[in-house]
Protein backbone atom coordinates (compact mmCIF):
# COMPACT_ATOMS: atom_id res chain seq x y z
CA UNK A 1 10.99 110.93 34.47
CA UNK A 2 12.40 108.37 32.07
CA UNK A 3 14.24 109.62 28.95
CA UNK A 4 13.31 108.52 25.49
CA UNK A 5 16.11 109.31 23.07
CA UNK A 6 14.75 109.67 19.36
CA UNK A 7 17.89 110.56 17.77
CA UNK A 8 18.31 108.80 14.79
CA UNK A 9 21.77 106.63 16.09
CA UNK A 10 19.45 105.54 18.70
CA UNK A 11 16.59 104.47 16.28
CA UNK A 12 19.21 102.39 14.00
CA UNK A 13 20.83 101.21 17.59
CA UNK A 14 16.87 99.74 17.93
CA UNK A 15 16.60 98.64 14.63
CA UNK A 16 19.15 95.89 14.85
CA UNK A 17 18.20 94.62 18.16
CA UNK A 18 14.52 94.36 17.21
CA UNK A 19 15.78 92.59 14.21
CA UNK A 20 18.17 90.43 15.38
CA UNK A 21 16.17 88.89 18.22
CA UNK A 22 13.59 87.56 16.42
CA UNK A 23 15.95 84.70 15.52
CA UNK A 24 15.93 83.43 18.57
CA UNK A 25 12.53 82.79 19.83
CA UNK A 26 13.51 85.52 22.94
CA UNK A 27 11.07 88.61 23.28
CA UNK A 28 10.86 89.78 19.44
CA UNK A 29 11.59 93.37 20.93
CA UNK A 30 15.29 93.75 22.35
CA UNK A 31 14.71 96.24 25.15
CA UNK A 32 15.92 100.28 23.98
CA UNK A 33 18.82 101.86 25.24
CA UNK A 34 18.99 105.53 25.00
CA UNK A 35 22.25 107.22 23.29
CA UNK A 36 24.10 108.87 26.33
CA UNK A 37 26.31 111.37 24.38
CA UNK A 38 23.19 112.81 23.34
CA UNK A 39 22.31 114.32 27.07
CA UNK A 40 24.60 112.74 29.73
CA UNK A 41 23.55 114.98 32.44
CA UNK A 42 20.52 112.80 32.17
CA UNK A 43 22.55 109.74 34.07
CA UNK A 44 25.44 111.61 35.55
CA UNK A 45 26.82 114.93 37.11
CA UNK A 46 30.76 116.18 38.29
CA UNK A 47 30.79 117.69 41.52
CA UNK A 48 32.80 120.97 42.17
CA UNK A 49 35.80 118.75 43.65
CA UNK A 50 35.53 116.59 39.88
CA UNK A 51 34.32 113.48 41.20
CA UNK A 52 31.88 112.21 38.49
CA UNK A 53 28.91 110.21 39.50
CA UNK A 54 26.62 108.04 37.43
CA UNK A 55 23.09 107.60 38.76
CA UNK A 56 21.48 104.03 39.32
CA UNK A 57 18.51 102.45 40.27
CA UNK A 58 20.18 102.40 44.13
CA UNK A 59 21.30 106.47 44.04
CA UNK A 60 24.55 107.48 42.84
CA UNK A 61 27.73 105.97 42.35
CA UNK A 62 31.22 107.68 42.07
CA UNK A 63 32.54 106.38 38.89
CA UNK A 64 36.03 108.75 38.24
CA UNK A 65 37.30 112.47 38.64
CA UNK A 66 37.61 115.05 35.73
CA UNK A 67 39.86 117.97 36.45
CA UNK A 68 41.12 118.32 32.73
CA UNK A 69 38.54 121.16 32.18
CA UNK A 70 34.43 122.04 31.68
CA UNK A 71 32.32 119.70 33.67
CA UNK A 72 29.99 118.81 30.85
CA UNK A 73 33.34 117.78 28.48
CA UNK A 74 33.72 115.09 31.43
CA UNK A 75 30.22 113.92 30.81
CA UNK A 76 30.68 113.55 27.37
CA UNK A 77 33.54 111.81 28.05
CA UNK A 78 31.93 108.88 29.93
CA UNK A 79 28.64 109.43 27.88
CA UNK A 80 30.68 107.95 25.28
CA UNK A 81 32.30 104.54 26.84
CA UNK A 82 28.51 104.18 27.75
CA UNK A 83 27.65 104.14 24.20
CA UNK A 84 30.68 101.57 23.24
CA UNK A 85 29.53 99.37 25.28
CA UNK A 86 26.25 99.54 23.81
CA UNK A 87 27.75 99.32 20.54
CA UNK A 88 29.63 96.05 21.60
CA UNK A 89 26.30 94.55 22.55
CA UNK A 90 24.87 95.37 19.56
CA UNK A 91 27.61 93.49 17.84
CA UNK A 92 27.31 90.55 19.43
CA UNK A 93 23.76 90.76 19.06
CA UNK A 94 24.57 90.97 15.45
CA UNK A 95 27.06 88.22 15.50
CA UNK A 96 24.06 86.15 16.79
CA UNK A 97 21.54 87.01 14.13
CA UNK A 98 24.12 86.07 11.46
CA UNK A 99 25.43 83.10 13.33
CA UNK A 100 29.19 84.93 12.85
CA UNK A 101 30.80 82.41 15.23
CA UNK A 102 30.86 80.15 18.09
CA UNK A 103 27.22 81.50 20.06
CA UNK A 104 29.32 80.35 23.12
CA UNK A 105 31.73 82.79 22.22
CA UNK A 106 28.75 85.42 22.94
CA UNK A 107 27.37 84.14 25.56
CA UNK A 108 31.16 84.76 27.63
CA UNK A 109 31.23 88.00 25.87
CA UNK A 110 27.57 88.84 27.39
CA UNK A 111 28.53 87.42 30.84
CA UNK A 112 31.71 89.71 30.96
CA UNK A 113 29.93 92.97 29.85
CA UNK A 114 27.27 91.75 32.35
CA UNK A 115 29.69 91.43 35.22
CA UNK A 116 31.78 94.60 34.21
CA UNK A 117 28.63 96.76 34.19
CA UNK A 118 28.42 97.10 37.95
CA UNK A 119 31.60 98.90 38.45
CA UNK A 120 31.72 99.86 34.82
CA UNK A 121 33.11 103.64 34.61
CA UNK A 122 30.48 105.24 32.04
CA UNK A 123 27.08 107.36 32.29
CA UNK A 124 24.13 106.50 30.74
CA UNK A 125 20.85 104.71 31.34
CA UNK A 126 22.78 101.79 33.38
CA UNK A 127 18.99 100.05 33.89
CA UNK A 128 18.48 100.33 30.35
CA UNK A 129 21.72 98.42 29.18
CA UNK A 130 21.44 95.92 31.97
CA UNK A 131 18.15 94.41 30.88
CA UNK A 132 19.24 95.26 27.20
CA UNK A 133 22.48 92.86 28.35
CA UNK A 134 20.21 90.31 29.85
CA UNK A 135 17.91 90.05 26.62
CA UNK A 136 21.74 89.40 25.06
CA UNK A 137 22.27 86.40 27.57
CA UNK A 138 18.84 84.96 26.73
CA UNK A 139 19.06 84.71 23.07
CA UNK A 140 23.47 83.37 23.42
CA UNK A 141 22.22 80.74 25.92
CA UNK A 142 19.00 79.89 23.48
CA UNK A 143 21.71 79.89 20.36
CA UNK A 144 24.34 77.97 22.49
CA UNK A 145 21.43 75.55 23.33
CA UNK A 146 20.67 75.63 19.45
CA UNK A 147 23.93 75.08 18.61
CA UNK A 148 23.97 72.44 20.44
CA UNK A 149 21.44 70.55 19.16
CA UNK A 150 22.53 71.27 15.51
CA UNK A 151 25.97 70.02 16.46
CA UNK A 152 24.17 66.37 17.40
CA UNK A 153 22.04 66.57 14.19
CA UNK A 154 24.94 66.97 12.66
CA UNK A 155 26.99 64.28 14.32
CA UNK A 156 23.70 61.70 13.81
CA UNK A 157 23.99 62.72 9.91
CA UNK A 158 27.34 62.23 9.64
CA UNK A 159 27.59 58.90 11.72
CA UNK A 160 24.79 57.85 9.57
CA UNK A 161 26.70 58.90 6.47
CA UNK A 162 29.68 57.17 7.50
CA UNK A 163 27.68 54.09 8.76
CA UNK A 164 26.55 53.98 4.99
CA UNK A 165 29.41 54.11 3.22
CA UNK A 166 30.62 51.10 5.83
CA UNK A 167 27.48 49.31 4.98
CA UNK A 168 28.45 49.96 0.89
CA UNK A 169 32.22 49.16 1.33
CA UNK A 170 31.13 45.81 3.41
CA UNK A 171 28.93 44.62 0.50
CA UNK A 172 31.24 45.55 -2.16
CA UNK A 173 33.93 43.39 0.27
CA UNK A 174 31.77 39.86 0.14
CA UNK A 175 30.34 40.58 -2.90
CA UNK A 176 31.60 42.19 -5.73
CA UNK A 177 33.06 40.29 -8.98
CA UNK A 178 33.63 43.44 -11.04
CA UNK A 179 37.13 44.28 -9.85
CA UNK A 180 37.90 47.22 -11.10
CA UNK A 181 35.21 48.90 -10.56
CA UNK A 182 34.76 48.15 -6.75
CA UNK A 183 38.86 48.84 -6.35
CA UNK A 184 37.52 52.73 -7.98
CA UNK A 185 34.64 52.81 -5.74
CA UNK A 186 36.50 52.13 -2.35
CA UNK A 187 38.58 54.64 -3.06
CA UNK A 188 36.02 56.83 -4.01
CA UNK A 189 33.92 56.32 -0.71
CA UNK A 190 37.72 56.72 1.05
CA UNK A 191 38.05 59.90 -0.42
CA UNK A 192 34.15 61.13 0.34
CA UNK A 193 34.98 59.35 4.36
CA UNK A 194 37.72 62.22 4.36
CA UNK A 195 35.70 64.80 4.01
CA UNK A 196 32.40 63.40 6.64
CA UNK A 197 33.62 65.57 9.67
CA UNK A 198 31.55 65.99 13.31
CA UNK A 199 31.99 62.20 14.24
CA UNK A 200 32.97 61.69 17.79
CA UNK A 201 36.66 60.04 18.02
CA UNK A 202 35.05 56.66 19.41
CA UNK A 203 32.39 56.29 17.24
CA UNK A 204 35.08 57.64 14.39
CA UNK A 205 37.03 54.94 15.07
CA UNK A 206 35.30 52.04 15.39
CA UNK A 207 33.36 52.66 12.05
CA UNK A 208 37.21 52.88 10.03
CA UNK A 209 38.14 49.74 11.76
CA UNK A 210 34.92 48.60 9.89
CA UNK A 211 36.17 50.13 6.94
CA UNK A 212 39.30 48.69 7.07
CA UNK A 213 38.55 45.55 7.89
CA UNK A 214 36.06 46.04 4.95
CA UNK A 215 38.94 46.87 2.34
CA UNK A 216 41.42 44.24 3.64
CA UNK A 217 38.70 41.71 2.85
CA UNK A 218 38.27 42.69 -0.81
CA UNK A 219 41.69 42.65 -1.35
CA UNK A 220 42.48 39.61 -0.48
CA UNK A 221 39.50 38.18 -2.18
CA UNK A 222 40.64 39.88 -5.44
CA UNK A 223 44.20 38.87 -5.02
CA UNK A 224 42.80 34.90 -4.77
CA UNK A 225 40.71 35.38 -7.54
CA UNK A 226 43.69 36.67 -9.54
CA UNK A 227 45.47 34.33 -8.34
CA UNK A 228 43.21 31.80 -9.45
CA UNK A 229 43.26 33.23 -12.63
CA UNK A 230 46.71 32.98 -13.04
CA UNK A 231 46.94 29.14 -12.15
CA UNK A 232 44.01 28.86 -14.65
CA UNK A 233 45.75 30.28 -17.35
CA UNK A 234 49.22 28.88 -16.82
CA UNK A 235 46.85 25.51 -17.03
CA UNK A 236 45.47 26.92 -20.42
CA UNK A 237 48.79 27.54 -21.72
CA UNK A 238 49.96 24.18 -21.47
CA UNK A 239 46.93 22.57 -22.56
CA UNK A 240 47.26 24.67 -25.63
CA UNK A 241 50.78 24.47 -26.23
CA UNK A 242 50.06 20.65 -26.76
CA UNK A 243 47.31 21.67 -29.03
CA UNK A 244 49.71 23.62 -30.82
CA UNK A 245 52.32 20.90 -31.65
CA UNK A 246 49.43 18.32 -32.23
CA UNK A 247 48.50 20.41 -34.52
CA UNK A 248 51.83 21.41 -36.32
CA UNK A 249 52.41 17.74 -36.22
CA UNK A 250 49.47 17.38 -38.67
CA UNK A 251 50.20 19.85 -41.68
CA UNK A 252 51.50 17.21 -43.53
CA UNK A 253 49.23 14.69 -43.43
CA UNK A 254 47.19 13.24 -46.62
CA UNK A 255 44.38 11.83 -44.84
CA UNK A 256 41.91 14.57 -45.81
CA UNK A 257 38.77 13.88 -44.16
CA UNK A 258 40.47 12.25 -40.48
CA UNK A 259 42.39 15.15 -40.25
CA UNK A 260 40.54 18.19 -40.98
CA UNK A 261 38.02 16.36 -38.35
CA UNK A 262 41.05 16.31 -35.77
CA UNK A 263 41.58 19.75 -36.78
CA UNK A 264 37.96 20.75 -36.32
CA UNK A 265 38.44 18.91 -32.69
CA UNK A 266 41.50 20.67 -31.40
CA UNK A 267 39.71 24.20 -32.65
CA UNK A 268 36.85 23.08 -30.26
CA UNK A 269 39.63 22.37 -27.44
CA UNK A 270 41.60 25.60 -27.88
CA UNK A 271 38.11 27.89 -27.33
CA UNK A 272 37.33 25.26 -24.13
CA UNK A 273 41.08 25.61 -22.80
CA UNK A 274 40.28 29.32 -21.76
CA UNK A 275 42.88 32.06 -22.41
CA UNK A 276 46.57 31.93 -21.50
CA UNK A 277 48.37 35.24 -20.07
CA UNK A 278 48.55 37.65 -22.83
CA UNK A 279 51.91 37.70 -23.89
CA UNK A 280 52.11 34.02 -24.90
CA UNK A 281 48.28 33.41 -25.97
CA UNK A 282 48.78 35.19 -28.99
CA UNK A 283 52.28 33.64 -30.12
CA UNK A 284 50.30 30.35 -29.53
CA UNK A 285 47.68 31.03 -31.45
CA UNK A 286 49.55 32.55 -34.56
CA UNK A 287 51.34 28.76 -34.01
CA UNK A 288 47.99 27.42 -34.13
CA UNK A 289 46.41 29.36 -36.81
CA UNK A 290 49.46 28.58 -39.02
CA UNK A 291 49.46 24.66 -38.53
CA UNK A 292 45.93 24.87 -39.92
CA UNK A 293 46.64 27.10 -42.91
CA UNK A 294 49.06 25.03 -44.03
CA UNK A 295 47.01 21.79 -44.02
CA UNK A 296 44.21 23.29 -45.33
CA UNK A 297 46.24 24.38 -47.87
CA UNK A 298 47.74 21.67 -49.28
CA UNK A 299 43.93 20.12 -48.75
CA UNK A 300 43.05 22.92 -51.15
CA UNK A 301 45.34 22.24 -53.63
CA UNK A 302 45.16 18.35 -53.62
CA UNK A 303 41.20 18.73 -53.86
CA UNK A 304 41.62 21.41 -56.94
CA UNK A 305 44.04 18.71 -58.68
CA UNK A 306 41.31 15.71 -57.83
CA UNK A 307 38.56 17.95 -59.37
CA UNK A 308 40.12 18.30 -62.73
CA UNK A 309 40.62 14.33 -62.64
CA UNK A 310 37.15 13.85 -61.63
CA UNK A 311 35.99 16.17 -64.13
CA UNK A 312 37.88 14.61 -66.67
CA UNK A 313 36.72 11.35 -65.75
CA UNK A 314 33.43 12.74 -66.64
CA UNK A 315 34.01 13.35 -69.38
CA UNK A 316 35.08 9.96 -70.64
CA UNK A 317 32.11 8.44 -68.83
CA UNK A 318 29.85 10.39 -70.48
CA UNK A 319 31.28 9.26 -73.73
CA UNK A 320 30.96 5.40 -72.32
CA UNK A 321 27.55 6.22 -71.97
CA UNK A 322 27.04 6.94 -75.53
CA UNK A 323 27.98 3.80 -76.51
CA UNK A 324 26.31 1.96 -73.77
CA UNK A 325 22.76 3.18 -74.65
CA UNK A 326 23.24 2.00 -77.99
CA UNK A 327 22.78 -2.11 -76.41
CA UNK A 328 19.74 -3.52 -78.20
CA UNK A 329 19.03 -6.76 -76.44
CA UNK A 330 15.98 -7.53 -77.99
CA UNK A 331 18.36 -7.76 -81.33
CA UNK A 332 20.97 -10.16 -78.93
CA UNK A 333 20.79 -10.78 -75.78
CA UNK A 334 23.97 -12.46 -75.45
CA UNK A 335 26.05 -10.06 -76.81
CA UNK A 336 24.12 -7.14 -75.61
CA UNK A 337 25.63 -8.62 -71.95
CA UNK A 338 28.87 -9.36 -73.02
CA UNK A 339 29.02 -5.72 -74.21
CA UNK A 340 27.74 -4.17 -71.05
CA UNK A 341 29.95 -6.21 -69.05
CA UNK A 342 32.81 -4.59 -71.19
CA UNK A 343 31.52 -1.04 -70.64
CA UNK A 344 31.28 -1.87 -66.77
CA UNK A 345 34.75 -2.55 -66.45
CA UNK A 346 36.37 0.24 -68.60
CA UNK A 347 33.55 2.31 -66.36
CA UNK A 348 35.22 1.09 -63.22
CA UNK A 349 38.45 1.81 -64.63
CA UNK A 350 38.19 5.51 -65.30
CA UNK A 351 37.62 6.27 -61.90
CA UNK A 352 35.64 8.60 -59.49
CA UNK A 353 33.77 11.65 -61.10
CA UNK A 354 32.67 14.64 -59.09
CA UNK A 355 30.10 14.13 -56.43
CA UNK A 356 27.45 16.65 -57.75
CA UNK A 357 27.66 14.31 -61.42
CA UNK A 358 27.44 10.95 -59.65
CA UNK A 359 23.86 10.65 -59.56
CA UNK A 360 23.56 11.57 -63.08
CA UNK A 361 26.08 9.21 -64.51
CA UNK A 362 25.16 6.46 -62.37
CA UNK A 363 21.58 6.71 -62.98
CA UNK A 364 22.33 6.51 -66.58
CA UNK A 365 24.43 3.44 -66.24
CA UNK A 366 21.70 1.79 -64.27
CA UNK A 367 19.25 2.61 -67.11
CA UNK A 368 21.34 0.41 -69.60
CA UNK A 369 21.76 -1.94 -66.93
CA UNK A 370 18.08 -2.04 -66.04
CA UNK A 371 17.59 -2.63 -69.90
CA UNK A 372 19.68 -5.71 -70.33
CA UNK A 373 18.48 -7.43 -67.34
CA UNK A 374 14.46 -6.97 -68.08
CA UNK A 375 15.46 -8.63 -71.81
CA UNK A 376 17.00 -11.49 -69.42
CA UNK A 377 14.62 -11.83 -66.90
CA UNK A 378 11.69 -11.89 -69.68
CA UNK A 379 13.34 -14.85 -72.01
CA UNK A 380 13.92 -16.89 -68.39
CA UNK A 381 10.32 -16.50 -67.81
CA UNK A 382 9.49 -17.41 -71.35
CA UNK A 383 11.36 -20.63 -71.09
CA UNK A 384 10.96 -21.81 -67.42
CA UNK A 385 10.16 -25.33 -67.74
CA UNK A 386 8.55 -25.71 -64.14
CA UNK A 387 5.72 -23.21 -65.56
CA UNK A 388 5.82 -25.13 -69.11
CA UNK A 389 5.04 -28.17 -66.97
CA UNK A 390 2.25 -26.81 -64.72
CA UNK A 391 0.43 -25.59 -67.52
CA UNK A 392 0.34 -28.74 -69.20
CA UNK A 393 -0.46 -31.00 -66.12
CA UNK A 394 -3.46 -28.37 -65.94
CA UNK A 395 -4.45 -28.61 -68.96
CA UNK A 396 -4.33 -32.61 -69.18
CA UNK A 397 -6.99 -32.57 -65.97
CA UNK A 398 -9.16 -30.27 -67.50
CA UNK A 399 -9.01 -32.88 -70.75
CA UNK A 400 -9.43 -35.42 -68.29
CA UNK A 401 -12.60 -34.29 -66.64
CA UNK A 402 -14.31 -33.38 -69.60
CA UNK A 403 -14.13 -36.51 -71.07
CA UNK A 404 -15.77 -38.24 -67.60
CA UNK A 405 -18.27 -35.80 -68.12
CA UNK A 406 -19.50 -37.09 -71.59
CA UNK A 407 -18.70 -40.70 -70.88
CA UNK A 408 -21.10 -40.17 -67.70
CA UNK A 409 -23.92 -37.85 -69.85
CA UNK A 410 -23.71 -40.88 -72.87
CA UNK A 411 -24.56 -43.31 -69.72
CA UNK A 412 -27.60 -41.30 -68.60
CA UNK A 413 -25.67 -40.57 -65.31
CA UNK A 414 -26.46 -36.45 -65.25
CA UNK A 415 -24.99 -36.15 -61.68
CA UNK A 416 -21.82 -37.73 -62.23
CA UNK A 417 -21.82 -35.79 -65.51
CA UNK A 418 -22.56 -32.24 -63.48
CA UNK A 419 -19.49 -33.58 -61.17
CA UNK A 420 -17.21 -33.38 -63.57
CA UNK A 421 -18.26 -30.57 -65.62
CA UNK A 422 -17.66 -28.85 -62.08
CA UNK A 423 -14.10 -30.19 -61.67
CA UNK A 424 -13.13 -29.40 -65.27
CA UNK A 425 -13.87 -25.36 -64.88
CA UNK A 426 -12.38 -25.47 -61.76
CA UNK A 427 -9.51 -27.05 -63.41
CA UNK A 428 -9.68 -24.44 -66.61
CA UNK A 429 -9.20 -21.72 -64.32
CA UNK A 430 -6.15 -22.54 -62.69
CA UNK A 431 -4.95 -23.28 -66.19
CA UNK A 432 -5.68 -20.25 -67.25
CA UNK A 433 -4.04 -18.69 -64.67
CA UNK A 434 -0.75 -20.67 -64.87
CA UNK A 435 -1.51 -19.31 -68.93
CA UNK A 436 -1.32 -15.66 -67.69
CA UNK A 437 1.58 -15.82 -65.65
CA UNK A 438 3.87 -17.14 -68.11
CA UNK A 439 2.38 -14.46 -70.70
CA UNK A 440 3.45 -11.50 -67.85
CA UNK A 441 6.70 -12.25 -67.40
């Protein structure tokens, strides 16, 4: 009759078998083992020479010999290396449902208690644990099989990872212009490459030659471009050093306008020359910087000096002007010119006045000016003697034709008389005309 022990060790014994095997996809329910200690002349007996036999599913089977005292102490004896072997397969079973380490660990653990349970000294339902042993093997081998196939996930994911940061440090290798920032990232994705583990050593190390090959690239491209740099600079330091003594060369020049145009020039060429290494662009351009203060300067001051003068000049024009809009030349016209021509020249003589006045003074000048010349203009026109003339040939053939137009009208000749009365108004209004003009000038 089989024997089902309800003792509560047992039930707990049940509890974590049943719970760790449904992680494995084996049968949910780990098969029971009863508790030995609790009735071990259920498995076993000691004969009356000691010899102590365990039963099995093939009869008995002489497992040891008690002679240190009561027969059933004996039983309880072996009842109880039964139940630590239980025990230790209910660890590893536990080790498996917590994935405590390597499942193929467990697995050789199983396969030893397996093997040691034939000739295994101990009483207790030997069926029992064997089938409770071979539910162990089933879920190690599933988990080693598992394990497996996590350990390749894993090695996909991190050869992917790896392939990745390859990928990143190959672009940042033929790409990149930001210097410091790529040098910071490649040593970032160094530093996360570190700590990728689970690549196998061939595909490991073909990826870092990759790498390598990826960072040897990018350094050399950033040491040309610096180098570059450099030659482009040292160029931009001579160029401006040049600028610089052109333009010290120039502070004491008096040609205002020329020179703060050169000036204006060379500032143009020092921003297109590009900057010099540090520690001399700055001297260069305090050089610089100086040259033009000090012409500018002296600009400042020559143009505050011409200002008064011009101001004062001004001033004495405007007084000219006083006394040139005081020419009548309608009283004299003669000596209205001779005076303007005497306030032109003392007007030339005072000089320049300042630009914003020029209009002004000038305009007023050319008012007098204006004046004198319409009083000329107007007595020439009065007295041309080519207009006198015309006017008086036209007004002899008008003279002419009227009196052909009465001799012909006293004759009785009407159409000779019309004739001439036609070519005498004809005449009278180019007379009167010639007239006209002579009166509008």
């Amino acid at each position: 009759m089989t024997h089902q022990d309800t003792t509560p060790e047992s039930v707990a014994s049940k509890a974590v078998a049943d719970s760790t095997s449904s992680n494995t996809g084996s049968p949910a329910v780990a098969p029971a083992v009863p508790k030995a200690s609790a009735d071990p002349s259920q498995w076993g007996r000691v004969d009356a020479d000691g010899t102590v036999y365990v039963s099995t599913a093939d009869g008995e089977r002489a497992i040891g010999s008690w002679q240190a005292g009561d027969a059933a102490e004996g039983l309880a004896l072996y009842a109880r290396k039964f139940d630590d072997m239980v025990t230790e397969v209910e660890l590893l079973e536990t080790r498996l449902g917590t994935h405590a380490g390597e499942p193929k660990h467990t697995l050789t653990s199983a396969k030893h208690l397996q093997e040691s349970l034939a000739e295994a000294a101990v009483i207790g339902d030997l069926a029992a644990l064997g089938a409770r042993i071979e539910h162990l093997l089933a879920r190690a081998e599933e988990a080693v099989e598992g394990a497996k196939h996590e350990k390749e996930r894993a090695r996909a994911e991190a050869i992917a990872r790896k392939e990745a940061l390859v990928a990143e440090a190959e672009e940042i290798a033929h790409e990149a212009t930001h210097w410091k920032s790529a040098g910071d990232r490649l040593r970032q994705i160094l530093d996360e490459w570190k700590k990728v583990r689970g690549v196998d050593r061939k595909t490991d190390e073909q990826l870092w030659r990759r790498f390598s090959k990826a960072r040897d690239a990018f350094s050399r491209r950033r040491g040309s471009h610096f180098a570059e740099l450099d030659r482009q600079r040292a160029a931009a330091k001579a160029h401006k050093q040049e600028l610089v003594e052109e333009a010290e060369s120039l502070t004491e020049s008096s040609d205002w306008g020329d020179t703060a145009n050169r000036y204006k020039q060379l500032m143009a060429d020092w921003k297109a020359a590009g900057r010099a290494p540090k520690d001399s662009d700055e001297v260069l351009w305090q050089r610089f910087r100086a040259a033009q203060d000090r012409f500018f300067s002296r600009r400042s001051e020559a143009f505050s000096e011409r200002d008064a003068e011009f101001a004062a000049n001004a001033k004495l024009k405007e007084e000219l002007l006083v006394e040139a809009e005081q020419i009548d030349p309608s009283a004299d016209l003669k000596a209205a010119q001779a005076q303007l021509q005497r306030v032109q020249e003392r007007w030339d003589e005072i000089g320049k006045v300042p630009r914003e006045r020029m209009r002004e003074l000038e305009g007023r000048l050319r008012g007098v000016a204006d004046k004198v010349r319409d009083a000329v203009d107007a007595q020439w026109r009065r007295t041309d003697p080519e207009a006198q003339a015309r006017v008086d040939q036209f007004r002899g053939r008008v003279e002419q034709f009227e009196a052909q137009a009465e001799k012909a009208r006293a004759s009785g000749d009407e159409r000779r008389a019309k004739k001439a009365d036609e070519q005498a108004a004809q005449w009278r209004e180019w007379l009167h005309a010639a007239e006209q003009a002579i009166a509008d000038r």
